[in-house]
N, C-alpha and C. Protein backbone atom coordinates (compact mmCIF):
# COMPACT_ATOMS: atom_id res chain seq x y z
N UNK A 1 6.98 -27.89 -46.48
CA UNK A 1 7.94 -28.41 -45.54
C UNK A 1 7.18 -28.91 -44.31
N UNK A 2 7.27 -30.10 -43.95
CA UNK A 2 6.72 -30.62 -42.71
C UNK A 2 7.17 -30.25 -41.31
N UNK A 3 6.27 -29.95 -40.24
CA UNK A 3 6.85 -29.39 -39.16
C UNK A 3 7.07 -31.41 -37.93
N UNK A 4 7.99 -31.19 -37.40
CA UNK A 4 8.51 -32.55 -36.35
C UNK A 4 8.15 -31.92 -35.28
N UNK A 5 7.45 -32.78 -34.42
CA UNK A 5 7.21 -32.23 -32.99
C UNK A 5 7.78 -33.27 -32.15
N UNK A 6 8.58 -32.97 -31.25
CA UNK A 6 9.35 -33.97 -29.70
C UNK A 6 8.42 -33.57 -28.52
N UNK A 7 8.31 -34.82 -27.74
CA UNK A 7 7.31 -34.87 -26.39
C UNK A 7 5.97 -33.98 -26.45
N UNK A 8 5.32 -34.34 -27.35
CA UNK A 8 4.03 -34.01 -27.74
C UNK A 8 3.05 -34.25 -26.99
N UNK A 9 2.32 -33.45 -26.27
CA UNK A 9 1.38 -33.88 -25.49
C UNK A 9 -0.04 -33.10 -25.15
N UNK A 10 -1.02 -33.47 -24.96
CA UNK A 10 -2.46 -32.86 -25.24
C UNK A 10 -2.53 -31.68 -25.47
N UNK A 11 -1.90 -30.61 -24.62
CA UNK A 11 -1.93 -28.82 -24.76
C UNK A 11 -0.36 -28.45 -25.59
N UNK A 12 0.54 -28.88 -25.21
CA UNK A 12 1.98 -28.71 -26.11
C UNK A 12 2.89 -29.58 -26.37
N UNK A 13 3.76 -29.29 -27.05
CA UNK A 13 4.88 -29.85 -27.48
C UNK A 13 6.42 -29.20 -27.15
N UNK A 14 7.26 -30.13 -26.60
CA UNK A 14 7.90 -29.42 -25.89
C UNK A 14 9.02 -28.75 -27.09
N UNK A 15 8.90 -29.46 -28.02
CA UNK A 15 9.82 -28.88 -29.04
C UNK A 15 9.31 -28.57 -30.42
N UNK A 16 9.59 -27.71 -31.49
CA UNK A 16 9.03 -28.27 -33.05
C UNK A 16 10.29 -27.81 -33.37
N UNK A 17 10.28 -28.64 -34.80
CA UNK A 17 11.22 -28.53 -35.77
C UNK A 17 10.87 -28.20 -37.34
N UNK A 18 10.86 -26.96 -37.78
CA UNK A 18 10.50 -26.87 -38.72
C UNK A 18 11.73 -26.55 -39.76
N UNK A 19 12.16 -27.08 -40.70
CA UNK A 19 13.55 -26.92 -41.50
C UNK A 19 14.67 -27.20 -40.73
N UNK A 20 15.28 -26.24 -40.65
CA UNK A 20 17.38 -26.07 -39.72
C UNK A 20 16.41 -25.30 -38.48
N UNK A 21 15.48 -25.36 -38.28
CA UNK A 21 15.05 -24.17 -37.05
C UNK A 21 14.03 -25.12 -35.68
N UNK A 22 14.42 -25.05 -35.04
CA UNK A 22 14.30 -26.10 -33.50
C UNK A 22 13.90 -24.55 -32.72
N UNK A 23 12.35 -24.79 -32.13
CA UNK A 23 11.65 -24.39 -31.55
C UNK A 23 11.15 -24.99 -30.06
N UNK A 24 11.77 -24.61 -28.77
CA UNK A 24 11.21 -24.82 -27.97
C UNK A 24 9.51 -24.20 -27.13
N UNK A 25 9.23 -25.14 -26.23
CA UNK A 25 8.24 -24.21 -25.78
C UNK A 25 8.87 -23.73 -24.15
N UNK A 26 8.43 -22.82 -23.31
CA UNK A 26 8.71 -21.95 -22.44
C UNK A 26 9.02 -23.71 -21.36
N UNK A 27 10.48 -23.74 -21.28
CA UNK A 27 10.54 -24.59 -20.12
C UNK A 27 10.41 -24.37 -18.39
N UNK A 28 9.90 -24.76 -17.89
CA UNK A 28 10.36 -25.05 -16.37
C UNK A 28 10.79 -25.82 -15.60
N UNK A 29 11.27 -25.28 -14.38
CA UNK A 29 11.62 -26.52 -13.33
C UNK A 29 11.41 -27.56 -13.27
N UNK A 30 11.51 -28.87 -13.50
CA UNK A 30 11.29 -30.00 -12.87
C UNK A 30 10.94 -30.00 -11.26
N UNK A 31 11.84 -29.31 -10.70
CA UNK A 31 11.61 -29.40 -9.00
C UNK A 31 11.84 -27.93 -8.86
N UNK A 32 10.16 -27.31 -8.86
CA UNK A 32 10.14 -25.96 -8.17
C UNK A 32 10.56 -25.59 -6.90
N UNK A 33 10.93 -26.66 -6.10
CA UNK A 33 10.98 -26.08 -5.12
C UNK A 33 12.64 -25.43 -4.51
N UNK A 34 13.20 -25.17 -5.55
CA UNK A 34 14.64 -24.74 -5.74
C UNK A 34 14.51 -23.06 -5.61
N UNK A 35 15.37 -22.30 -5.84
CA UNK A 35 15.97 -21.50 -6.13
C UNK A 35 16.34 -20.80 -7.12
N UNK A 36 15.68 -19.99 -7.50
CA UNK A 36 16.20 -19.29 -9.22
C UNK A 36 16.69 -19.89 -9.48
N UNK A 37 18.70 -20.02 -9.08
CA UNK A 37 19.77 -20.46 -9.42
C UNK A 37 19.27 -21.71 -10.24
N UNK A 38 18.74 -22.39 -8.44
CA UNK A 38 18.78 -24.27 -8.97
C UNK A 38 17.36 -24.25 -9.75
N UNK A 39 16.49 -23.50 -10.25
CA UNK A 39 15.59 -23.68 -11.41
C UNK A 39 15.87 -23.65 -12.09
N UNK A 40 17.16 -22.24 -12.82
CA UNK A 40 17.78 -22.46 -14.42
C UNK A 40 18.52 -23.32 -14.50
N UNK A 41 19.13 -23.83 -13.50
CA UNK A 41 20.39 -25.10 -13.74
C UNK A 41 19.35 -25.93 -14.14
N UNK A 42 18.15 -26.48 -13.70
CA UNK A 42 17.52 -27.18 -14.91
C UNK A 42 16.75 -27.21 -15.57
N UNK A 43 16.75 -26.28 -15.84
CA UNK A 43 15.47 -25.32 -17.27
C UNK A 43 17.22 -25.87 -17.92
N UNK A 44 17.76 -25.43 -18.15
CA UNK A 44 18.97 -25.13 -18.81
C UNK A 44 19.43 -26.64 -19.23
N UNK A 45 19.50 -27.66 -18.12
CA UNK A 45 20.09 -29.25 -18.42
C UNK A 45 18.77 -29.45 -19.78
N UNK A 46 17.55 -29.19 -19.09
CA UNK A 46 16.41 -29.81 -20.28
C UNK A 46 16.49 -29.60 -21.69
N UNK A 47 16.71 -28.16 -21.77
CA UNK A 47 16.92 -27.08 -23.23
C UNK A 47 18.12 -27.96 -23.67
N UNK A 48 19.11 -28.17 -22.80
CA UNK A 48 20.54 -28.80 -23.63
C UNK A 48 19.78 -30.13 -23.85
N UNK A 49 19.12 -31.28 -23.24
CA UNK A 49 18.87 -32.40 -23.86
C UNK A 49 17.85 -32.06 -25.02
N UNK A 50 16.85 -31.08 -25.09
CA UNK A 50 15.78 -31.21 -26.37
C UNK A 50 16.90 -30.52 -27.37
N UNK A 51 17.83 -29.66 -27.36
CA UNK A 51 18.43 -29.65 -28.74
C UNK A 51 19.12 -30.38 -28.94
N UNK A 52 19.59 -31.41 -28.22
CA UNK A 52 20.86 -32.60 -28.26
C UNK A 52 19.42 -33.45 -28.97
N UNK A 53 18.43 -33.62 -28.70
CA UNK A 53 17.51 -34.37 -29.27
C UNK A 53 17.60 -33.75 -30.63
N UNK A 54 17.10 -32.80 -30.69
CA UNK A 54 16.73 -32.27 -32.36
C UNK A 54 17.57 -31.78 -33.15
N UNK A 55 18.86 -32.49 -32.88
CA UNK A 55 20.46 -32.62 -33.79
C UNK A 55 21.00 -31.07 -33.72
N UNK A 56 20.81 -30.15 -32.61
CA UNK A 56 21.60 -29.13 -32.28
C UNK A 56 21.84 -28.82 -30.92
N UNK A 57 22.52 -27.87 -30.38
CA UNK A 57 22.99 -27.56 -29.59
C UNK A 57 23.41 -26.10 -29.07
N UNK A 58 23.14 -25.34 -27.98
CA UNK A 58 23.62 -23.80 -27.26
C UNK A 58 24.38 -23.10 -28.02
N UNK A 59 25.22 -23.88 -28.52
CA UNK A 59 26.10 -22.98 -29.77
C UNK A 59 25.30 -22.45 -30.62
N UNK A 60 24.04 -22.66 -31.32
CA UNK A 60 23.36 -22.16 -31.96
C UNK A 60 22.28 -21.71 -31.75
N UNK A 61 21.97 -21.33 -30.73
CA UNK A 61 20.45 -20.80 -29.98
C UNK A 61 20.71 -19.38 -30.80
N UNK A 62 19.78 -18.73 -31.74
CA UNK A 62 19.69 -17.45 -32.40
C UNK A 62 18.70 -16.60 -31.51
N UNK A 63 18.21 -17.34 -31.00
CA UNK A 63 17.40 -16.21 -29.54
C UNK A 63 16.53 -16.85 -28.55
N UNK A 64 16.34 -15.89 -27.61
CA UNK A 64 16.22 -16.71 -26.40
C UNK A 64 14.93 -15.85 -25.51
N UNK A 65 14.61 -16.06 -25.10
CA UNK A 65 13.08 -15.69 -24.20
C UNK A 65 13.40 -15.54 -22.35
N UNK A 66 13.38 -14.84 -21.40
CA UNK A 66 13.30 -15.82 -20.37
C UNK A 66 12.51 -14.68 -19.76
N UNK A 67 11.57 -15.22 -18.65
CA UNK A 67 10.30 -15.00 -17.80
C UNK A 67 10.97 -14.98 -16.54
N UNK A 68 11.36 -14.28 -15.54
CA UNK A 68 11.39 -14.44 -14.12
C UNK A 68 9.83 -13.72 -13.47
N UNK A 69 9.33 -14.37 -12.51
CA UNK A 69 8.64 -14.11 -11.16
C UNK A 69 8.98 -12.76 -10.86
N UNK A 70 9.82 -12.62 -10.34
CA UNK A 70 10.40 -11.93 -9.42
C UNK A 70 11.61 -11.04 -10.36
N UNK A 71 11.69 -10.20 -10.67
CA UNK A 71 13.12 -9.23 -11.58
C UNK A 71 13.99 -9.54 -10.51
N UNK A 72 14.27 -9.91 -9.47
CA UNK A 72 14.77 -9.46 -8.40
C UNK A 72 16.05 -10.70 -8.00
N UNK A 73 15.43 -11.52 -8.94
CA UNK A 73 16.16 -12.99 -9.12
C UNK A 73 17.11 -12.61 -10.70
N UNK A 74 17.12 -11.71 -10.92
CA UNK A 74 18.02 -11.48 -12.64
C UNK A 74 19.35 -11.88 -12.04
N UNK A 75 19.85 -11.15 -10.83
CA UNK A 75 21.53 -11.72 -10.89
C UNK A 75 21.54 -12.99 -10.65
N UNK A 76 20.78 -14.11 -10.00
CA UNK A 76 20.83 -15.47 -9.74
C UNK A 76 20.84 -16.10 -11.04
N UNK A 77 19.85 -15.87 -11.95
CA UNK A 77 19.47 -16.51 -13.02
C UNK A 77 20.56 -16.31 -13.89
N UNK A 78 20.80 -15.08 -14.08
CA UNK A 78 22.24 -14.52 -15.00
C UNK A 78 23.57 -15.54 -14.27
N UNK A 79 23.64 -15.90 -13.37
CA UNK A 79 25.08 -15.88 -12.94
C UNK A 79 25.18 -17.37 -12.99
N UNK A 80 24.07 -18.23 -13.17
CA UNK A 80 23.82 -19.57 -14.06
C UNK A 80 23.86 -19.60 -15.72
N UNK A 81 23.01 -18.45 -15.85
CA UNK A 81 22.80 -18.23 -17.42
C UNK A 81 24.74 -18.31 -18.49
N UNK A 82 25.90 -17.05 -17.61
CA UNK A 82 26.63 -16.85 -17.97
C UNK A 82 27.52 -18.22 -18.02
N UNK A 83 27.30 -19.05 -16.96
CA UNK A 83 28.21 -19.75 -16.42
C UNK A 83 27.53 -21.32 -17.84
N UNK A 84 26.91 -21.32 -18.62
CA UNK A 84 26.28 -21.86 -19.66
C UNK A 84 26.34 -21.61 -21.23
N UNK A 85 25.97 -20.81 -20.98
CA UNK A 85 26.19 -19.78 -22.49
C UNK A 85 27.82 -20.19 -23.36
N UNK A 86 27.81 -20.70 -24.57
CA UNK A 86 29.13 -20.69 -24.57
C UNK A 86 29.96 -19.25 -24.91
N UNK A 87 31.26 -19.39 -24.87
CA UNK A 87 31.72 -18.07 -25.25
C UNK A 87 31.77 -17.61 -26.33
N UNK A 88 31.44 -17.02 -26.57
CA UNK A 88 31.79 -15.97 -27.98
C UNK A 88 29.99 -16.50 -29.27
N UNK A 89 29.34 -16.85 -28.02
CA UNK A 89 27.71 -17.94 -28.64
C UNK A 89 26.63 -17.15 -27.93
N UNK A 90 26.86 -16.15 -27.33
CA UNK A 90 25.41 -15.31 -26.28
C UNK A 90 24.96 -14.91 -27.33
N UNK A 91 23.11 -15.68 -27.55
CA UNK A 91 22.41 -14.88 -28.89
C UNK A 91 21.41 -13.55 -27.57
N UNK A 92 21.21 -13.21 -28.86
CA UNK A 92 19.80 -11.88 -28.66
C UNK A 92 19.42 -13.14 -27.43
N UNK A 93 18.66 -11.94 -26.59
CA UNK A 93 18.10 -12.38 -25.41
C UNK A 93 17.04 -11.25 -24.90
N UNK A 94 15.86 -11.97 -24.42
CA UNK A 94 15.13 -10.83 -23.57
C UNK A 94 14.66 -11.38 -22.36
N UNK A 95 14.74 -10.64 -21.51
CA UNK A 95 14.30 -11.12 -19.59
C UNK A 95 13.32 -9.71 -19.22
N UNK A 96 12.40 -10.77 -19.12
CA UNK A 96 11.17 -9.91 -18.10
C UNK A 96 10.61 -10.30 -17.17
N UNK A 97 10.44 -9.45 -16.31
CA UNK A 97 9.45 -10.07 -15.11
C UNK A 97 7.58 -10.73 -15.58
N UNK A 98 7.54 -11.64 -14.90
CA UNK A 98 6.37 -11.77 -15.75
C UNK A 98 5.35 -13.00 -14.72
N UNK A 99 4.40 -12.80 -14.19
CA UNK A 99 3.27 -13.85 -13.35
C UNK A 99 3.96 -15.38 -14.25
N UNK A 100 3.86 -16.45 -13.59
CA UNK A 100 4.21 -17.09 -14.50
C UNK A 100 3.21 -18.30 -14.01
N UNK A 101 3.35 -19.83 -15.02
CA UNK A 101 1.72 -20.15 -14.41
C UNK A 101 1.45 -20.89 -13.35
N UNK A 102 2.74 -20.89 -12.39
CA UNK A 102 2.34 -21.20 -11.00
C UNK A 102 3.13 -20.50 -9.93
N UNK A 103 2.56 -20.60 -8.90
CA UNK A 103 3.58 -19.48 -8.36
C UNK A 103 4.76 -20.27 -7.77
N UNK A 104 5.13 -21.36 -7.74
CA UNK A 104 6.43 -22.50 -7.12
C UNK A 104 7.60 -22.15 -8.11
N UNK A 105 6.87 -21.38 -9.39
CA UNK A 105 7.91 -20.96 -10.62
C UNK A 105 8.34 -20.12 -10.60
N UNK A 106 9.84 -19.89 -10.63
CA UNK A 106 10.79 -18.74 -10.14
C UNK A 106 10.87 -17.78 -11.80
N UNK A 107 11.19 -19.11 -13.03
CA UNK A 107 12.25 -18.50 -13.90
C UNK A 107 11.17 -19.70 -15.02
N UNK A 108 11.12 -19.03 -16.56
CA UNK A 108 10.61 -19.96 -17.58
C UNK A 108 11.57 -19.71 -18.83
N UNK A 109 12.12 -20.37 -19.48
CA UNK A 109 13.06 -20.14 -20.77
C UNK A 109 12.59 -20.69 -21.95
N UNK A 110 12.04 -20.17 -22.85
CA UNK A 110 12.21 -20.84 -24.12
C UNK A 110 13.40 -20.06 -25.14
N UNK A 111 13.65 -21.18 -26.14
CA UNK A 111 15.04 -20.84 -27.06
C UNK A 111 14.56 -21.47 -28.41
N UNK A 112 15.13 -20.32 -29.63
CA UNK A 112 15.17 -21.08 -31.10
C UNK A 112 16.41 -20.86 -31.20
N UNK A 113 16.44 -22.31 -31.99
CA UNK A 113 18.14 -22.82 -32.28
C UNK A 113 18.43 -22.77 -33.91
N UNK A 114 19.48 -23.04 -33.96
CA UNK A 114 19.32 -23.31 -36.08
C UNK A 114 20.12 -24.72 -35.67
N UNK A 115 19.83 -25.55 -36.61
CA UNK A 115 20.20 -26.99 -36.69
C UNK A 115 22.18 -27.07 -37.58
N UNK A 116 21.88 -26.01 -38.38
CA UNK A 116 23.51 -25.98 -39.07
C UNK A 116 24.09 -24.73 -38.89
C-alpha cells in the first residue's frame, strides 16, 4: 500500500495518508504571538483544512496528541478544544506539558483521522 504525503517539505510533511488513515504532524501557530486560546483556534482551523484536504474530517479524528508549554494554559486550550470537538465525536486524547520547539509556542496538536 502506498503512503500520500500533503505539504511536504525538507524535514516534514504536514500530513501522510496511508490507507482510510490520515496522519498529521504536531501543528502550530501560525501567529505565536497569541494566546493559548488564539493558538488552538488555529492549530485547530489548520487540522480542519489538512483533513478537509485528505477527504476527512473532526468527526473522525480516532486520537489526538496535544503538547502545552505551560499545563497552566489546559483550561484555555480545553475551552477552545470543547467549543470544536463535535458532539458525541471527542476521540481518546492526551495533554501534556511539554518544552516545545520554540518558546513563542504556547500549545502543539497532532491528530489521526480514519478517512470512512
Amino acid at each position: 500500500m502506498t503512503i500520500e504525503r500533503l505539504h511536504v517539505g525538507k524535514r516534514l510533511s504536514q500530513v501522510a495518508i496511508h490507507g482510510d488513515t490520515v496522519y498529521t504532524a504536531g501543528i502550530v501557530a501560525g501567529d505565536p504571538s497569541e494566546d493559548a486560546a488564539g493558538q488552538t483556534r488555529q492549530i485547530l482551523a489548520s487540522i480542519d483544512g489538512f483533513l478537509a484536504e485528505a477527504g476527512t474530517d473532526k468527526a473522525k479524528i480516532v486520537s489526538c496528541t496535544i503538547w502545552l508549554a505551560d499545563i497552566a494554559d489546559y483550561g484555555a486550550m480545553n475551552g477552545v478544544w470543547d467549543a470544536w470537538v463535535p458532539a458525541g465525536n471527542s476521540p481518546p486524547r492526551a495533554c501534556v506539558e511539554a518544552k516545545l520547539a520554540a518558546p513563542q509556542y504556547k500549545v502543539e496538536i497532532r491528530v489521526v483521522a480514519a478517512r470512512r
